[in-house]
N, C-alpha and C. Protein backbone atom coordinates (compact mmCIF):
# COMPACT_ATOMS: atom_id res chain seq x y z
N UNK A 1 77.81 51.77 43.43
CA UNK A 1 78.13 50.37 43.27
C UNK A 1 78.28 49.75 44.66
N UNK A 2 77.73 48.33 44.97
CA UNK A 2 77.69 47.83 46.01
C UNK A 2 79.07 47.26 46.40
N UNK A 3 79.64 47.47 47.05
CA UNK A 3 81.23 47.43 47.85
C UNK A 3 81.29 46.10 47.79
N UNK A 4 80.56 44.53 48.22
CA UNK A 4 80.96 43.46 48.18
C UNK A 4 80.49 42.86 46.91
N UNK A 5 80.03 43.46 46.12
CA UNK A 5 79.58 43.08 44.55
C UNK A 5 81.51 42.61 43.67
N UNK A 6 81.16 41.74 43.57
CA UNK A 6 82.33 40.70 42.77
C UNK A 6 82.40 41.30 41.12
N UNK A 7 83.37 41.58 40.89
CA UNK A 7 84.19 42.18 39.40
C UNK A 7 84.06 40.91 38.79
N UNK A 8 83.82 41.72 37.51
CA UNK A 8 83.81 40.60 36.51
C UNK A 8 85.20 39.89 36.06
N UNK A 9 85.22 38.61 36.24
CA UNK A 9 86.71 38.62 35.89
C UNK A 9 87.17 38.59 34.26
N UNK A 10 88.09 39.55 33.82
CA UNK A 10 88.73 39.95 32.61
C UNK A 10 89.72 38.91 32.43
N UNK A 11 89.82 38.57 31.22
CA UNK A 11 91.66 37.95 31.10
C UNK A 11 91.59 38.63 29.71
N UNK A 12 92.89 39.27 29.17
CA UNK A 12 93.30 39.93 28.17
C UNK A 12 94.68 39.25 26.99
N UNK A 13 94.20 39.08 26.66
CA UNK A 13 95.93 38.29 25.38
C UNK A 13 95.88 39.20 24.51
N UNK A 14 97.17 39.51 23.93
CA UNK A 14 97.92 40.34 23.28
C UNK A 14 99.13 39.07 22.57
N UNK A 15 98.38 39.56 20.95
CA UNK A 15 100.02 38.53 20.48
C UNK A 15 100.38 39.49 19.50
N UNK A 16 102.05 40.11 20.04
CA UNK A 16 102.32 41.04 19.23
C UNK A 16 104.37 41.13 19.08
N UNK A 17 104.45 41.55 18.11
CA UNK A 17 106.44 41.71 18.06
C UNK A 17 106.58 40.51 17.18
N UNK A 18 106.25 40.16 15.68
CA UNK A 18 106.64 38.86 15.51
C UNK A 18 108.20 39.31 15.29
N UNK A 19 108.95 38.38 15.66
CA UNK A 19 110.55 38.09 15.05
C UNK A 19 110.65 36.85 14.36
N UNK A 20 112.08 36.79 13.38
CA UNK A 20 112.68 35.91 12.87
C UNK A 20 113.51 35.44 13.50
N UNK A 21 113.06 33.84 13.95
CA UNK A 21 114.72 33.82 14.73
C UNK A 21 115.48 32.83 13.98
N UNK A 22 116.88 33.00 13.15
CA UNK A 22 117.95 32.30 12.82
C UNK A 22 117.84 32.66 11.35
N UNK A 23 117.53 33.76 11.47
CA UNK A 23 117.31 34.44 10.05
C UNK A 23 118.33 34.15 8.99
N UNK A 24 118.40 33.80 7.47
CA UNK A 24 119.44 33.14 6.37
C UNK A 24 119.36 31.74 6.91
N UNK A 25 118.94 31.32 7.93
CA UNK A 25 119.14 29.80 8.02
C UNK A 25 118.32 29.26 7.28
N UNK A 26 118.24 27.76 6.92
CA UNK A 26 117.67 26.83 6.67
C UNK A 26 116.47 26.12 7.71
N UNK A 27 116.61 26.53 9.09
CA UNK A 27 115.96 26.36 10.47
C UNK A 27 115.09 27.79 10.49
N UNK A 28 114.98 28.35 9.50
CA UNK A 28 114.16 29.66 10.81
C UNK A 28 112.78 29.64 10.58
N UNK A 29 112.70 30.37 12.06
CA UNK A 29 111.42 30.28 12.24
C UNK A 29 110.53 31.88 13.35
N UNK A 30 109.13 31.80 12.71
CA UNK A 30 108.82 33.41 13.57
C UNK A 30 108.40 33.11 14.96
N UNK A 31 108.79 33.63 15.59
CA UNK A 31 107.94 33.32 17.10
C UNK A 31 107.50 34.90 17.32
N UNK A 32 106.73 35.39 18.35
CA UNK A 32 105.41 35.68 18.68
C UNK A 32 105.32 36.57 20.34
N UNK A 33 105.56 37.39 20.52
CA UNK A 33 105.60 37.77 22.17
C UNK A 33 103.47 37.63 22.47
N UNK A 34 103.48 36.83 23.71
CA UNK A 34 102.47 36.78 24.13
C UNK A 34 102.42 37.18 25.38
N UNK A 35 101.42 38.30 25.63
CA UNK A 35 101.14 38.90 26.77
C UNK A 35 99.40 38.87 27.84
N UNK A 36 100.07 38.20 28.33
CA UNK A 36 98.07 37.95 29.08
C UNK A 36 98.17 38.87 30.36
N UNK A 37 96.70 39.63 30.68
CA UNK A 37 96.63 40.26 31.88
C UNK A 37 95.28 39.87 32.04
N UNK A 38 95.28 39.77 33.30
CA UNK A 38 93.62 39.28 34.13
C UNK A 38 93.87 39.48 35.98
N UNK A 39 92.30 39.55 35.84
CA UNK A 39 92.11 39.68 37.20
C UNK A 39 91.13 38.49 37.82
N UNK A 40 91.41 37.31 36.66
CA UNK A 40 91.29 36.31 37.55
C UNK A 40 91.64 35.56 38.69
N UNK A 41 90.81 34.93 39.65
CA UNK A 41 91.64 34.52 40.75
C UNK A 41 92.06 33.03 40.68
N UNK A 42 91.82 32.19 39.51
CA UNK A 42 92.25 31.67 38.58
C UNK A 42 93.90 31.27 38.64
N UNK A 43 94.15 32.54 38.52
CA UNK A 43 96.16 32.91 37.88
C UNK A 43 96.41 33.19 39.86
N UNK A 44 97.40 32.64 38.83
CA UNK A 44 98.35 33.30 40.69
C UNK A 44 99.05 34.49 40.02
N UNK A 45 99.43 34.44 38.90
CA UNK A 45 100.42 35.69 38.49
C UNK A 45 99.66 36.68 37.86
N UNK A 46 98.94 37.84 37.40
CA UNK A 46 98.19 38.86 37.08
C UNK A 46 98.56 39.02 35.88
N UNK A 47 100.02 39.03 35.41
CA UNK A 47 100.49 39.29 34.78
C UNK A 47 101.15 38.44 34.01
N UNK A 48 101.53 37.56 32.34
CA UNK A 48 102.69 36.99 32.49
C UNK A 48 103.13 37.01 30.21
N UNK A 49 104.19 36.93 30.47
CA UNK A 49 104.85 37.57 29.11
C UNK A 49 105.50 36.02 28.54
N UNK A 50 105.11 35.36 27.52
CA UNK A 50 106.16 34.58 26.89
C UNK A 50 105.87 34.91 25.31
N UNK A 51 107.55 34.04 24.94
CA UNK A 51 107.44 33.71 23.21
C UNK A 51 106.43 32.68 22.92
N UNK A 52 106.39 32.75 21.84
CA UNK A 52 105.89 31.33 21.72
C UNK A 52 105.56 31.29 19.49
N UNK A 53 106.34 30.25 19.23
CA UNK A 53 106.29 29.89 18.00
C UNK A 53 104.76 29.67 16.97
N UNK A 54 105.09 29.91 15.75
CA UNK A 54 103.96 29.93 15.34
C UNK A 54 103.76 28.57 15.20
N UNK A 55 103.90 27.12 14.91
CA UNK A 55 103.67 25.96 15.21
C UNK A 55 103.13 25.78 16.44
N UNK A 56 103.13 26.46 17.62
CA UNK A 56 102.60 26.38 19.15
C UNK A 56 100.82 26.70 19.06
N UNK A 57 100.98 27.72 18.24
CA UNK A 57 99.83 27.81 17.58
C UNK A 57 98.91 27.58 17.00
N UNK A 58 99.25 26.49 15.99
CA UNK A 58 98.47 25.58 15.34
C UNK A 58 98.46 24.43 16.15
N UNK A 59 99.08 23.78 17.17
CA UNK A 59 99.00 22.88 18.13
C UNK A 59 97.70 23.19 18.98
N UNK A 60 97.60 24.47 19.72
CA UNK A 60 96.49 24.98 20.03
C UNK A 60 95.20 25.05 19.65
N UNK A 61 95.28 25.21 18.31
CA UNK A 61 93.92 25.45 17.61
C UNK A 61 93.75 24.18 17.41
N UNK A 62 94.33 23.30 16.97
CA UNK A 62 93.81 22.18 16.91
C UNK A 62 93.27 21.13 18.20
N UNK A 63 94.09 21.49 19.57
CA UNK A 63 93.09 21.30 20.67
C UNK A 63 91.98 21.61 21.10
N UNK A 64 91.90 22.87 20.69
CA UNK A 64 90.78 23.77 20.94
C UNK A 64 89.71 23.14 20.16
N UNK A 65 89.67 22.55 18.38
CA UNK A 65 88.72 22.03 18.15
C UNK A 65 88.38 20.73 18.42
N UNK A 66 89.32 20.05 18.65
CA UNK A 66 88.88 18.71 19.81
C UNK A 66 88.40 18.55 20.54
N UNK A 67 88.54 19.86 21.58
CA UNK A 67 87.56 19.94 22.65
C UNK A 67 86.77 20.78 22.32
N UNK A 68 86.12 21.06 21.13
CA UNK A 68 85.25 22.15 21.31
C UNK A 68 84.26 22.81 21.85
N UNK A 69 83.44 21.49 22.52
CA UNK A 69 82.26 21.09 23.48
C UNK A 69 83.02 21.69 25.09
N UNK A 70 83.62 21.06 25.41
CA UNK A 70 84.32 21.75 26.53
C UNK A 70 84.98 22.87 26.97
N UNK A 71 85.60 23.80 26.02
CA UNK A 71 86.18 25.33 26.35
C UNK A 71 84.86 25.91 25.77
């Protein structure tokens, strides 16, 4: 392999651990551990871990088909 030949850049998501949070309540709701790794130069951080609700989710997807032409 040629030494200055450029890596492909990877980014990896992982959505995994759902929990209940406020469980018997009238409020609860599941959120979601999300884990991304890449070796894009893109990220400043390589690495990075959040929650994130399942409503965050459907917020998403529905951007995503708005822009669908663009991502």
């Amino acid at each position: 392999m040629l030494e200055n030949q450029e890596l492909e850049e990877v980014i990896t998501v992982r959505v995994q651990d759902p929990r209940v949070q406020n469980e018997g309540s009238w409020n609860s709701y599941v959120d979601y551990k999300i884990f991304l790794h890449t070796n894009s130069k893109a990220f400043t951080a390589k690495t990075s871990c959040v929650r994130r609700r399942y409503r965050e989710f459907v917020w998403l997807r529905k951007q995503l088909q708005r822009n669908a032409g663009l991502v």
